[in-house]
C-alpha atoms as a PDB file:
ATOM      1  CA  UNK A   1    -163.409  72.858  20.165  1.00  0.00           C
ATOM      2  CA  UNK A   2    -160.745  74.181  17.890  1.00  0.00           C
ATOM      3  CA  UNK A   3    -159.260  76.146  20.547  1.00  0.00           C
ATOM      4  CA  UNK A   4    -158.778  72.764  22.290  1.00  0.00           C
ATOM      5  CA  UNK A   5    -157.064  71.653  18.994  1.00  0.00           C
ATOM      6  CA  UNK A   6    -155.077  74.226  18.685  1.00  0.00           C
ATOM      7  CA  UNK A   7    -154.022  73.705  22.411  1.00  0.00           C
ATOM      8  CA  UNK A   8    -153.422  70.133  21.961  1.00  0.00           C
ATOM      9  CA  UNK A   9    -150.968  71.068  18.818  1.00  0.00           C
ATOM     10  CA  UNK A  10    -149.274  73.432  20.227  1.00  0.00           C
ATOM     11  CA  UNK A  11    -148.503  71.272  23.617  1.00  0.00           C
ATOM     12  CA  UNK A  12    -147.477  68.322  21.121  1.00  0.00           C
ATOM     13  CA  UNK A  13    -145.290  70.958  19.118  1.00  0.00           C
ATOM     14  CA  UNK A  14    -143.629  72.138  22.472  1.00  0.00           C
ATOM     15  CA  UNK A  15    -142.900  68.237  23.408  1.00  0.00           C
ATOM     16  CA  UNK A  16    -141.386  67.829  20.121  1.00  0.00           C
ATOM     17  CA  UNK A  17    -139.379  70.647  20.533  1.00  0.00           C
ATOM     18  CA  UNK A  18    -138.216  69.308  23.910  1.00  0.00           C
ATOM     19  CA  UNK A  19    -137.416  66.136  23.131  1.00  0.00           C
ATOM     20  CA  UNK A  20    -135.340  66.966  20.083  1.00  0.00           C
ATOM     21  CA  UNK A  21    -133.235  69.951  22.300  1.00  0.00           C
ATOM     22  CA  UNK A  22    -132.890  66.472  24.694  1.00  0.00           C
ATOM     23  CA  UNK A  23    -131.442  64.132  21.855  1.00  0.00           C
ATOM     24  CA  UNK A  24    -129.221  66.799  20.796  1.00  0.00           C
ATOM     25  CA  UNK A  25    -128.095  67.034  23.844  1.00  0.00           C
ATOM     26  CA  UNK A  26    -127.583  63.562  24.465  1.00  0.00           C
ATOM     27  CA  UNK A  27    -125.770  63.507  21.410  1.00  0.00           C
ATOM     28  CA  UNK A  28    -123.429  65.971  22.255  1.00  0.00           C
ATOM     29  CA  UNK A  29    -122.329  65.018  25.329  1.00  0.00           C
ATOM     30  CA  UNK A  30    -121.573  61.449  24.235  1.00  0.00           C
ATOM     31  CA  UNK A  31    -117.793  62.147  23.267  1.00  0.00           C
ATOM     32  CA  UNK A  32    -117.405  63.765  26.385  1.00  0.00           C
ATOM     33  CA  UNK A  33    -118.918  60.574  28.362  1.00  0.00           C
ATOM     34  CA  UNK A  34    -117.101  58.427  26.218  1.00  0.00           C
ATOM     35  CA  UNK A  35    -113.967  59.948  26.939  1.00  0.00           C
ATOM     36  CA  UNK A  36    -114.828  59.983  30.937  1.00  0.00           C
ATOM     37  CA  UNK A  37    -115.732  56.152  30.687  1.00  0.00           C
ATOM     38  CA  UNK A  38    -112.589  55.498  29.087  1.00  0.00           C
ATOM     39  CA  UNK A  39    -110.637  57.945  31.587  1.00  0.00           C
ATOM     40  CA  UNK A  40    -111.732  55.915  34.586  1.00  0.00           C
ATOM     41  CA  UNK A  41    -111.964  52.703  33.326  1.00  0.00           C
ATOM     42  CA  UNK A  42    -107.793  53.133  32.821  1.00  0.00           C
ATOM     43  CA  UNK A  43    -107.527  54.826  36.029  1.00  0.00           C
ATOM     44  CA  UNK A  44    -109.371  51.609  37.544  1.00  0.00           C
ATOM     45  CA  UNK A  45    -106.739  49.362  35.837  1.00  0.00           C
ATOM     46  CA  UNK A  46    -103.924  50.973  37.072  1.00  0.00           C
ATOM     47  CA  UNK A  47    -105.109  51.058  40.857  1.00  0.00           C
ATOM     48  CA  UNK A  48    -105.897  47.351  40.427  1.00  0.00           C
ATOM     49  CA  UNK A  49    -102.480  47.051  38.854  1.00  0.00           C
ATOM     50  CA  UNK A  50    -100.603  49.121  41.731  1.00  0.00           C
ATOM     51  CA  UNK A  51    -102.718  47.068  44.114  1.00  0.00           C
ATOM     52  CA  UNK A  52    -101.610  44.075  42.651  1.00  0.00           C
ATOM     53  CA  UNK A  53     -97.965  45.362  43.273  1.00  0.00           C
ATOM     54  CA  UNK A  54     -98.479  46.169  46.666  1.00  0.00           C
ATOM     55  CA  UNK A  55     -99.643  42.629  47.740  1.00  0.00           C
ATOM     56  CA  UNK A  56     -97.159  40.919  45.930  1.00  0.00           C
ATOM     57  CA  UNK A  57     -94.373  43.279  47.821  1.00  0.00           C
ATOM     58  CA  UNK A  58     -96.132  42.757  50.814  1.00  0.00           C
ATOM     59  CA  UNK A  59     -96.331  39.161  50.187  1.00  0.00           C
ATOM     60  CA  UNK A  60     -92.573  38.900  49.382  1.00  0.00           C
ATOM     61  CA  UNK A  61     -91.117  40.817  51.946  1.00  0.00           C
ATOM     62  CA  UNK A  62     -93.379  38.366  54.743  1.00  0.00           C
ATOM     63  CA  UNK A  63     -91.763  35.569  53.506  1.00  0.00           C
ATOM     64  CA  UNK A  64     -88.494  36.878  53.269  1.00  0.00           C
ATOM     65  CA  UNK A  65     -89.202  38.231  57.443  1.00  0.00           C
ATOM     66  CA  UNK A  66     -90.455  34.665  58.203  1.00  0.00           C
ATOM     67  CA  UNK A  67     -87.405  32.996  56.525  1.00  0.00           C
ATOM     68  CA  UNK A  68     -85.259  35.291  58.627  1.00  0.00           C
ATOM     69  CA  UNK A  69     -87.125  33.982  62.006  1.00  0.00           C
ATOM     70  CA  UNK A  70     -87.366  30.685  61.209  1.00  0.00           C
ATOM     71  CA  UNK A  71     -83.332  31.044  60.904  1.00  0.00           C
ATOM     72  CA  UNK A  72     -82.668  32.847  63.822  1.00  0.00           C
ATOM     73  CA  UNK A  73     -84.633  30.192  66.081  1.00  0.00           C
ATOM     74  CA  UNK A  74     -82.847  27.420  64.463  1.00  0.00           C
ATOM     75  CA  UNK A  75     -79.123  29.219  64.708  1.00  0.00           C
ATOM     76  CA  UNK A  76     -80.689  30.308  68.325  1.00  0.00           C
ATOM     77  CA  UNK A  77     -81.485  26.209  68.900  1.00  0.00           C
ATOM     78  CA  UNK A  78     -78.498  25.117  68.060  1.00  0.00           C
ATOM     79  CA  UNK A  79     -76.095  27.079  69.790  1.00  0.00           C
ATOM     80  CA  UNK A  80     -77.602  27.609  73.205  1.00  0.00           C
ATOM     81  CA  UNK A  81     -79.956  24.881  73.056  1.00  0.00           C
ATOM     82  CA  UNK A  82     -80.329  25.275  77.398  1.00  0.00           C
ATOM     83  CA  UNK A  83     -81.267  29.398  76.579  1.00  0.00           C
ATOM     84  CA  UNK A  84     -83.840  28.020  73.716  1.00  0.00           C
ATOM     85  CA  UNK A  85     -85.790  25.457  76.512  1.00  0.00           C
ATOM     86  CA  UNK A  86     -86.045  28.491  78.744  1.00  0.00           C
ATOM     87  CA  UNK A  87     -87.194  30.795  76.018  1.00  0.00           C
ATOM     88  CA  UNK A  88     -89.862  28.275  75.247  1.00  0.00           C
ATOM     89  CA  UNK A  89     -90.889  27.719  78.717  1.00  0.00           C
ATOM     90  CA  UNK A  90     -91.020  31.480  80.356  1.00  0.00           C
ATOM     91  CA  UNK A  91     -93.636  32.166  76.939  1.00  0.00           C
ATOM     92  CA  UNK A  92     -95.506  29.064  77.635  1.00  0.00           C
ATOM     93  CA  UNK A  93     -95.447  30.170  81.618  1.00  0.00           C
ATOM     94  CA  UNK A  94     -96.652  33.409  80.254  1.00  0.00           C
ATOM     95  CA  UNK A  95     -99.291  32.569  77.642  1.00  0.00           C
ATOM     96  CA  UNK A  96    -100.698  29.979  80.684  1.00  0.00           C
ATOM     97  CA  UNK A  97    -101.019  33.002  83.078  1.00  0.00           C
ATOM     98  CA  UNK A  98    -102.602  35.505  80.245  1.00  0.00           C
ATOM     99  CA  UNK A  99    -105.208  32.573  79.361  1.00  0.00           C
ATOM    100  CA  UNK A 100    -106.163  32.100  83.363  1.00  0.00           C
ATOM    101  CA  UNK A 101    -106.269  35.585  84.137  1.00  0.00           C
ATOM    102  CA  UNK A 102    -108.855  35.891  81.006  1.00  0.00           C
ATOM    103  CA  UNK A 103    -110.698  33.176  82.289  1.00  0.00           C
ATOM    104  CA  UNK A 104    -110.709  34.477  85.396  1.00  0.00           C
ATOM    105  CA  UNK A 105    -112.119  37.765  84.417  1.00  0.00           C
ATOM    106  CA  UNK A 106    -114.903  36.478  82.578  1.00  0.00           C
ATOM    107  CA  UNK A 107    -115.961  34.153  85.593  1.00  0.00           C
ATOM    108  CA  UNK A 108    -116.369  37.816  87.496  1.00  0.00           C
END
């Protein structure tokens, strides 16, 4: 029975041992982890910051393409009003052919 003991000890010594080598462990790496957290969580930040950038760009220079349309069509209006009516009627032809011929096709 006390070779069972002794056993038991020494298997409760060697878990000991094991979990201590683990907390030390632990402990030492924390800095590092620390430092990683921190490393990503300002790399995060500044890909939601660039990202932010990038729509707002995006965003401005749309609006600054749309003004330039919307522009052109009225200038395009109002000085060959006859060349605007036909404009707006071949793409109306056109969009009324693409929408039959998909019609069409799907009654095939």
């Amino acid at each position: 029975m006390s070779d069972q003991k002794k056993a038991h000890e020494k298997i409760s010594a060697l878990g000991a041992n094991i979990s201590s080598n683990v907390n030390e462990a632990l402990q030492s790496a924390q800095p590092a982890m620390n430092r990683m957290s921190h490393r990503v969580k300002d790399e995060l930040h500044d890909l939601e910051e660039s990202g932010k950038d990038a729509y707002s760009d995006a965003k401005h220079k749309l609006e600054k393409e749309a003004h330039h349309v919307r522009v052109t069509t009225e200038h395009l209006i109002q000085h060959s009003p006859f060349n605007a009516v036909l404009i707006a009627a071949g793409t109306g032809a056109v969009a009324a052919l693409a929408v039959s011929w998909f019609l069409r096709s799907r009654q095939h």
